[in-house]
C-alpha atoms as a PDB file:
ATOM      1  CA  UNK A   1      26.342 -10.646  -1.216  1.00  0.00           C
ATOM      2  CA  UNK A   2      28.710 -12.941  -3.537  1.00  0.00           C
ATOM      3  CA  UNK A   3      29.653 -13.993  -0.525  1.00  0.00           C
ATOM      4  CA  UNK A   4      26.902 -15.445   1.446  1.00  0.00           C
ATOM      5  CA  UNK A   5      25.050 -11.858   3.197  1.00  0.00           C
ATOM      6  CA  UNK A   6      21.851 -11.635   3.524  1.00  0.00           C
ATOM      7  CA  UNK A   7      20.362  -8.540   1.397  1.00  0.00           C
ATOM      8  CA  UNK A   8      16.971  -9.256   3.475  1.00  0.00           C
ATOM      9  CA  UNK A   9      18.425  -8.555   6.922  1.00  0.00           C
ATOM     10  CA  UNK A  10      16.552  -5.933   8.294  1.00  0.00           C
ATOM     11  CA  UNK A  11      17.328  -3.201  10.865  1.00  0.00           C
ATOM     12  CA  UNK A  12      16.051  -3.642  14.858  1.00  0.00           C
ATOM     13  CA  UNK A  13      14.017  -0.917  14.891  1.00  0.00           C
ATOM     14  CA  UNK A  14      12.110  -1.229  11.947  1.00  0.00           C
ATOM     15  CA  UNK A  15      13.079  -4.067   9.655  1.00  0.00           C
ATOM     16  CA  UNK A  16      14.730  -1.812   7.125  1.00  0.00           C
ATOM     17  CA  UNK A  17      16.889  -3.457   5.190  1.00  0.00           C
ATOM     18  CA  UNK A  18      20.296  -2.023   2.652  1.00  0.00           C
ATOM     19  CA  UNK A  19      17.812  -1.676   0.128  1.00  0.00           C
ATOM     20  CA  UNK A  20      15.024   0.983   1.988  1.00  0.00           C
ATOM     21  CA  UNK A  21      18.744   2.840   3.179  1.00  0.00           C
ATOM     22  CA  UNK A  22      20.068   3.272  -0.362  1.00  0.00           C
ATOM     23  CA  UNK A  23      16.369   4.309  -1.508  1.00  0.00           C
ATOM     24  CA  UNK A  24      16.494   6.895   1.844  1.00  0.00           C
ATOM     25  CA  UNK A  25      19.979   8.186   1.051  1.00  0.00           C
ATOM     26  CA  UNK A  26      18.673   8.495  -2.791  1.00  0.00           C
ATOM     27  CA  UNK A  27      22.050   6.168  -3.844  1.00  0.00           C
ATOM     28  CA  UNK A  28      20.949   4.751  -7.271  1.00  0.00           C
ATOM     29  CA  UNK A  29      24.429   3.023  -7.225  1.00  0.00           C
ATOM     30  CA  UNK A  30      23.544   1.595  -4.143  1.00  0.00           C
ATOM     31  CA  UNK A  31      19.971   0.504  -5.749  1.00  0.00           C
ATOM     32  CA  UNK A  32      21.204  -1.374  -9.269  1.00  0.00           C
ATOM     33  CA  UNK A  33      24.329  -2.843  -7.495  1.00  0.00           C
ATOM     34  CA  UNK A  34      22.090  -4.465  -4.456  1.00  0.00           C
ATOM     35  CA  UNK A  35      19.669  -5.608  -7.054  1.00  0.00           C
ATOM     36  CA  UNK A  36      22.306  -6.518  -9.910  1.00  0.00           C
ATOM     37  CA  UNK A  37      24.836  -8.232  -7.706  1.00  0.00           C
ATOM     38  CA  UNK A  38      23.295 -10.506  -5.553  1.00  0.00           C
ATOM     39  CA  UNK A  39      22.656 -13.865  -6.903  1.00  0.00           C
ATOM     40  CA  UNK A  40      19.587 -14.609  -8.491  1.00  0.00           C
ATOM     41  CA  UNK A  41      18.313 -16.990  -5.165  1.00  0.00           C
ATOM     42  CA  UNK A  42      18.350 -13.823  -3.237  1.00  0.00           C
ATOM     43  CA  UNK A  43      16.120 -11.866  -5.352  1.00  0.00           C
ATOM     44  CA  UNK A  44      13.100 -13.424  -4.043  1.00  0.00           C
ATOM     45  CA  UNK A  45      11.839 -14.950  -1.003  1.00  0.00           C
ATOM     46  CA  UNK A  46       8.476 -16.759   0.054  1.00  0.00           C
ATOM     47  CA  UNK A  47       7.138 -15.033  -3.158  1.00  0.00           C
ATOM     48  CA  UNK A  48       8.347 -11.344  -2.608  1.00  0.00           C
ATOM     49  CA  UNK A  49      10.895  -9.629  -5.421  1.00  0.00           C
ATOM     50  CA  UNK A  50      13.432  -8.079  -3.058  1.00  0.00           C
ATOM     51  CA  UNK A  51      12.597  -4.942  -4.696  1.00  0.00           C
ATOM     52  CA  UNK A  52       8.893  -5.140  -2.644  1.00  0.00           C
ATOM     53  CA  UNK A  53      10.064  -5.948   0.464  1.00  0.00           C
ATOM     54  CA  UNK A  54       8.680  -4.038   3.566  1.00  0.00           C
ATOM     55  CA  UNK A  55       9.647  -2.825   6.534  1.00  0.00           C
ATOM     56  CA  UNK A  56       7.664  -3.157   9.965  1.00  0.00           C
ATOM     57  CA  UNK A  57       5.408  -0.254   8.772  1.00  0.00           C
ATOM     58  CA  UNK A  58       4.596  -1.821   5.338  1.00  0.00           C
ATOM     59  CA  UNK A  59       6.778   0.498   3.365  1.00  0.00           C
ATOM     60  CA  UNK A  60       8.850  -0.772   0.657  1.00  0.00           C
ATOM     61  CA  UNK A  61      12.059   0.866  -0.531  1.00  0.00           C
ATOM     62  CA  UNK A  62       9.920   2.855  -3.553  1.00  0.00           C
ATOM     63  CA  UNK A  63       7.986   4.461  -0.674  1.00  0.00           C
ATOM     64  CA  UNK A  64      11.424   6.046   1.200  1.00  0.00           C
ATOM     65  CA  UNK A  65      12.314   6.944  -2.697  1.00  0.00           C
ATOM     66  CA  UNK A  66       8.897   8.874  -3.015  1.00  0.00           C
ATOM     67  CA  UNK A  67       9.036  10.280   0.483  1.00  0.00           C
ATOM     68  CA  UNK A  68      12.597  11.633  -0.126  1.00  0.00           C
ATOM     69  CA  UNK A  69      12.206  12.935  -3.025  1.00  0.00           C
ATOM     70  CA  UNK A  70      15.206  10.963  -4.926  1.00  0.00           C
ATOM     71  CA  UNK A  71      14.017  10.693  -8.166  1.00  0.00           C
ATOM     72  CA  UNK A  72      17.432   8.877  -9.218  1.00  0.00           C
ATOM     73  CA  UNK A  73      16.805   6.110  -6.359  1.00  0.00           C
ATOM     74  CA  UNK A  74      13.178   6.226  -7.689  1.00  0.00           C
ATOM     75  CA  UNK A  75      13.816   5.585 -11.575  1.00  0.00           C
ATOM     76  CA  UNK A  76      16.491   3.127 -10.485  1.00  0.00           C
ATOM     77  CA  UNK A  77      13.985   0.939  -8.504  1.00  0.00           C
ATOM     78  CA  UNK A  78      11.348   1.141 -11.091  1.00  0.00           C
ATOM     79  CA  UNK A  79      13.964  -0.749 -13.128  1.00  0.00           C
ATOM     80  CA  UNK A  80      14.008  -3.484 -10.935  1.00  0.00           C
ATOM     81  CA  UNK A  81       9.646  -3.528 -10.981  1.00  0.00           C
ATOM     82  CA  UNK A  82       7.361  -4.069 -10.636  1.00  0.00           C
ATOM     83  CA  UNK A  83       7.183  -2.443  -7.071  1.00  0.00           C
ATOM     84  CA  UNK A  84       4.289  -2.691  -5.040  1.00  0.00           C
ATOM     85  CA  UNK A  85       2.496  -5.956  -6.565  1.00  0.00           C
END
């Protein structure tokens, strides 16, 4: 992300971006470097904390977390809050 991606690319099937994948796969490590490492400007977009943003169903990474049941991925993106505002 240092170098110019995109952390708000989404998926073609359902908008899902690295962040709701990291949250699915319960990667905590994915979670804090995704949301540590990418340049401040990339954090938020027309308003939304990346941390809150949604795929085509409305669900934000926190959801895939919950649904999972990764309670690392979970804590890790409550760190990052607040989710769901």
């Amino acid at each position: 992300m240092r170098h110019g991606a995109d952390p708000w690319v989404g998926d073609l099937c359902g908008h899902r971006t690295a962040l709701h994948y990291a949250a699915m796969s319960g990667s905590a490590a994915c979670i804090a470097a995704l949301l540590t490492d990418a340049p401040a400007h990339q954090l938020t977009r027309n308003g939304v904390k990346y941390v809150n943003v949604r795929s085509v169903t409305g669900l934000v990474p926190l959801h895939y977390a919950v649904a999972c049941n990764h309670i690392g991925a979970l804590k890790e993106l409550l760190k990052h809050g607040p989710c769901l505002t």
